[in-house]
C-alpha atoms as a PDB file:
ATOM      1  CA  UNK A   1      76.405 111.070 117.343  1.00  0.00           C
ATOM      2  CA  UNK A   2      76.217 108.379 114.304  1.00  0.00           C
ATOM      3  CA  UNK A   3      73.535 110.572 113.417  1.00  0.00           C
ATOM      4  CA  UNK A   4      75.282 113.819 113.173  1.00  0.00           C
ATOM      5  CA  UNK A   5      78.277 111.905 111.650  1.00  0.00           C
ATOM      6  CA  UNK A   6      76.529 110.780 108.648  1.00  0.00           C
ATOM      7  CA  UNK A   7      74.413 113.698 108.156  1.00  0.00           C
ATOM      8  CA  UNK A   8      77.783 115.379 107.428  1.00  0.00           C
ATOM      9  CA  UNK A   9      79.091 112.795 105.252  1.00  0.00           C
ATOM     10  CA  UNK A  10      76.210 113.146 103.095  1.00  0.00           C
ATOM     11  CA  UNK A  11      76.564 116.521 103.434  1.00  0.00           C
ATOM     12  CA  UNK A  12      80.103 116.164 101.911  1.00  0.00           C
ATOM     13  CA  UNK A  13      79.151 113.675  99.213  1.00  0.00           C
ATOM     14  CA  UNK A  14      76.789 116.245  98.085  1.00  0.00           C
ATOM     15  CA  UNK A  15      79.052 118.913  97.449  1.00  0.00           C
ATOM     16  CA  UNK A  16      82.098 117.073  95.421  1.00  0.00           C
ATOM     17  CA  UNK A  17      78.730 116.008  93.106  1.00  0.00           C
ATOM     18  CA  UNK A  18      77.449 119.262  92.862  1.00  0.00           C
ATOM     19  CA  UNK A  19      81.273 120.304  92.123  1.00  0.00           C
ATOM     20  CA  UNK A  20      81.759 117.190  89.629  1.00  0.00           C
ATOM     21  CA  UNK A  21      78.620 118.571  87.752  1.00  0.00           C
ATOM     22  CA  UNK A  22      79.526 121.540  87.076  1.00  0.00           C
ATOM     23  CA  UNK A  23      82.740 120.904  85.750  1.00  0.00           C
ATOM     24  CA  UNK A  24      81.284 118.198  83.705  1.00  0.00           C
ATOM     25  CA  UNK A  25      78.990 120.624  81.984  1.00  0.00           C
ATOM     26  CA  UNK A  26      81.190 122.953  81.454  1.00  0.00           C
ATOM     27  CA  UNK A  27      83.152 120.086  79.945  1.00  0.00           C
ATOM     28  CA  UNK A  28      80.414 119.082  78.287  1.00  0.00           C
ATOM     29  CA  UNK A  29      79.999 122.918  76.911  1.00  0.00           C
ATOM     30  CA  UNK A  30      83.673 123.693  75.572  1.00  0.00           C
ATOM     31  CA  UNK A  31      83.835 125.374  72.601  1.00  0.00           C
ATOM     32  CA  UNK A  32      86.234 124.834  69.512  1.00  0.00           C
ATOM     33  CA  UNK A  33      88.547 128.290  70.510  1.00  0.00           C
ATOM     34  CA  UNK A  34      88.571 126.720  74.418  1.00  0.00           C
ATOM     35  CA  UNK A  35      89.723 123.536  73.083  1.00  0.00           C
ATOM     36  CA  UNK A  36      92.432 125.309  71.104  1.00  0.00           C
ATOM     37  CA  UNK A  37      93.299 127.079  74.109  1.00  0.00           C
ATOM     38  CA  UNK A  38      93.880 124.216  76.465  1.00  0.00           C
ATOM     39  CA  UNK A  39      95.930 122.213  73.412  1.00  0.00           C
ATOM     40  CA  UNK A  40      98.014 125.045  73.601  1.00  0.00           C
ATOM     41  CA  UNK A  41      98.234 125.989  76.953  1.00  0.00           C
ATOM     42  CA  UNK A  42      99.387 121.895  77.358  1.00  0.00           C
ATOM     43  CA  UNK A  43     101.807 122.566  74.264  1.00  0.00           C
ATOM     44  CA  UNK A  44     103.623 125.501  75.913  1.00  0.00           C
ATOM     45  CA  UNK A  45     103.916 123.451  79.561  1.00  0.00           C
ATOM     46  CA  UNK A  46     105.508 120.437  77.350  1.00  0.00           C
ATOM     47  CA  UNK A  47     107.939 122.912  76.372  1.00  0.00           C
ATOM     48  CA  UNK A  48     108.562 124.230  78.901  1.00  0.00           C
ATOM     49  CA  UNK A  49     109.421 120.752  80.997  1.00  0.00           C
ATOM     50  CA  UNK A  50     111.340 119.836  77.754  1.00  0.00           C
ATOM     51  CA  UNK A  51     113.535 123.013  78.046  1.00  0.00           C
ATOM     52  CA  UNK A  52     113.967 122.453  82.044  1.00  0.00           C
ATOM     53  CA  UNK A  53     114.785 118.882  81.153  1.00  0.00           C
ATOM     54  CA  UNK A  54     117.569 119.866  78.975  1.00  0.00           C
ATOM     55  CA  UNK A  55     118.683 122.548  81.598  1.00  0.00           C
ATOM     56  CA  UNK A  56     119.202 119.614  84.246  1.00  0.00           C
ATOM     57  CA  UNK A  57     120.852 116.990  82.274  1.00  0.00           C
ATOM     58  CA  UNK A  58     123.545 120.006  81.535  1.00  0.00           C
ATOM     59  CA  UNK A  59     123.945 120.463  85.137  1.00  0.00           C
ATOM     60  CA  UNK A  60     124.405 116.748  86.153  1.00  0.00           C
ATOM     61  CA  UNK A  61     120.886 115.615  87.097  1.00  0.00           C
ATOM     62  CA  UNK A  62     119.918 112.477  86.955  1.00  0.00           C
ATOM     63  CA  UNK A  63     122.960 110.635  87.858  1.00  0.00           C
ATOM     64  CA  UNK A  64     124.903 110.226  91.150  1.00  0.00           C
ATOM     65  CA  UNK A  65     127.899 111.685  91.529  1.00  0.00           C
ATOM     66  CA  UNK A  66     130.694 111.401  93.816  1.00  0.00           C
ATOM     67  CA  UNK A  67     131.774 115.328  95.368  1.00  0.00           C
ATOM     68  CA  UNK A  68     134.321 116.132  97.797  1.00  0.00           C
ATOM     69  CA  UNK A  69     133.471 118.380 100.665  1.00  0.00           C
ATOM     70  CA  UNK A  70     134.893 122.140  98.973  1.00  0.00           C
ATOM     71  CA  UNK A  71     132.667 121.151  95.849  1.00  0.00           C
ATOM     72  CA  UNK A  72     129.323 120.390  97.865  1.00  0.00           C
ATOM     73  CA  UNK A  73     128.299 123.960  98.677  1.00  0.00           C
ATOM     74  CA  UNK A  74     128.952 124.960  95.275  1.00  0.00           C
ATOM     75  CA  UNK A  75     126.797 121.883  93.863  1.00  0.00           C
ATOM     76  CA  UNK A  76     123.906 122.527  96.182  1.00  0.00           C
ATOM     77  CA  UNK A  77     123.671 126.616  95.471  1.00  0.00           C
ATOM     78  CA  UNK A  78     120.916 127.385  93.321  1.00  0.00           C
ATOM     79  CA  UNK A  79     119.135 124.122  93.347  1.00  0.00           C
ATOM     80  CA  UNK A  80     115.458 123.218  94.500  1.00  0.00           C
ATOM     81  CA  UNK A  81     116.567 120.062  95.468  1.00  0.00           C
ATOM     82  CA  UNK A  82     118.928 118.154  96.519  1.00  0.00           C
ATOM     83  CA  UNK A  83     120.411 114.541  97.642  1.00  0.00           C
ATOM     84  CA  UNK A  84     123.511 113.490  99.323  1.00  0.00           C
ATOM     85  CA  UNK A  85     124.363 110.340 100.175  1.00  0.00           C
ATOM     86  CA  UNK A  86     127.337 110.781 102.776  1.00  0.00           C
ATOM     87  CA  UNK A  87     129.166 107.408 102.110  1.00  0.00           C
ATOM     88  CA  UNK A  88     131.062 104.552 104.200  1.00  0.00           C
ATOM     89  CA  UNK A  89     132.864 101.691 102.073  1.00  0.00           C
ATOM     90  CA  UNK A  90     130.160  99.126 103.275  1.00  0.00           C
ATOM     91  CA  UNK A  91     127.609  96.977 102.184  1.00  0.00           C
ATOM     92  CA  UNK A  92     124.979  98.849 103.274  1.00  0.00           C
ATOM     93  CA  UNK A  93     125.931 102.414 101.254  1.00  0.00           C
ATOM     94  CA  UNK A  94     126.744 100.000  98.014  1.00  0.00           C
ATOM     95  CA  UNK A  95     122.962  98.800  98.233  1.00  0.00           C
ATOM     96  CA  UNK A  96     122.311 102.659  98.937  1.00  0.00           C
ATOM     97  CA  UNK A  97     124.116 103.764  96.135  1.00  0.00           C
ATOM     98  CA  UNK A  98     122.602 101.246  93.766  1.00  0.00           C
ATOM     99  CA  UNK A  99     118.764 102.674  94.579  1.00  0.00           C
ATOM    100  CA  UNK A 100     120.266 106.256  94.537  1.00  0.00           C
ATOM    101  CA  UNK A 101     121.609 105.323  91.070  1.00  0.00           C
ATOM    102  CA  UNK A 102     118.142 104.022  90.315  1.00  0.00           C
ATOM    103  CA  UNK A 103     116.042 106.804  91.728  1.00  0.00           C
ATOM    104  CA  UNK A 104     118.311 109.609  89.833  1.00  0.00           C
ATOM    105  CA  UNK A 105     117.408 108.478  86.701  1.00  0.00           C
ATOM    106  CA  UNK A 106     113.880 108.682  87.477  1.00  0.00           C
ATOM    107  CA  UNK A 107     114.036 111.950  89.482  1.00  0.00           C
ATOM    108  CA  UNK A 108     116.059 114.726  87.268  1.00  0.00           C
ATOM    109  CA  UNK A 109     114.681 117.676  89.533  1.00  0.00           C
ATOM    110  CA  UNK A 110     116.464 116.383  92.078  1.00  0.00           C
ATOM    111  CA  UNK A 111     120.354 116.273  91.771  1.00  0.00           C
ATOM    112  CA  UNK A 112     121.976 113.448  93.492  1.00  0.00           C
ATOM    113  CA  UNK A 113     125.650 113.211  95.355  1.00  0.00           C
ATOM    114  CA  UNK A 114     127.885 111.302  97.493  1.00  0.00           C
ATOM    115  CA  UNK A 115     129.800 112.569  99.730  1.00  0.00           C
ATOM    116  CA  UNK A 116     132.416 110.206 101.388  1.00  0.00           C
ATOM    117  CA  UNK A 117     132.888 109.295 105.254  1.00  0.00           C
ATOM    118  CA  UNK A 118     136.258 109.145 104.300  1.00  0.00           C
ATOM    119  CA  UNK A 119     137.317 112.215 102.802  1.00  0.00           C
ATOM    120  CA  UNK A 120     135.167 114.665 105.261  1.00  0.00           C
ATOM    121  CA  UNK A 121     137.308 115.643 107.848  1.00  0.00           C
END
């Protein structure tokens, strides 16, 4: 069985080499219109992230915010993804709220909202 076990694992080191090799000659082999094309394929895909960027800051990403209950379907329709922190005045949803705060800022694809215990009926 050990036998068999690393005869496969060699087996499998062998083939990400084989697959490492060829993309490091073909690295190795780029020519001066491929390199223009990857620098510009990058430039367009900065760009485009910039322009998304922009697109979620103007909808509210990247900062929690407090939504009462008619507003949270309306704030969760046409996004990707979404958080919601349904909130209790405790100590536990403060210290929740503070990460939330932190992660938001750090996650803009991601719009982030509280929803309070209190005011869902």
């Amino acid at each position: 069985m050990r036998e068999v076990l690393e005869a496969n694992v060699l087996q499998a080191a062998h083939t990400i080499e084989t697959q490492l090799d060829e993309q490091l000659h073909k690295l190795d082999n780029l020519e001066e219109d491929d390199l223009e094309r990857i620098r510009l394929k990058r430039l367009e895909e900065m760009k485009r992230m910039q322009t998304k960027r922009e697109e979620w800051l103007s909808r509210g990403h990247g900062e929690l915010q407090e939504v009462n209950e008619k507003d949270f379907f309306a704030e969760m329709k046409g996004e990707e993804r979404l958080v919601c922190h349904f909130y209790r005045s405790s100590i536990p949803c403060q210290v929740m709220d503070m990460h939330l705060t932190a992660l938001a800022k750090n996650q803009l694809e991601t719009i982030w909202n509280i929803l309070s215990a209190s005011k869902v009926n």
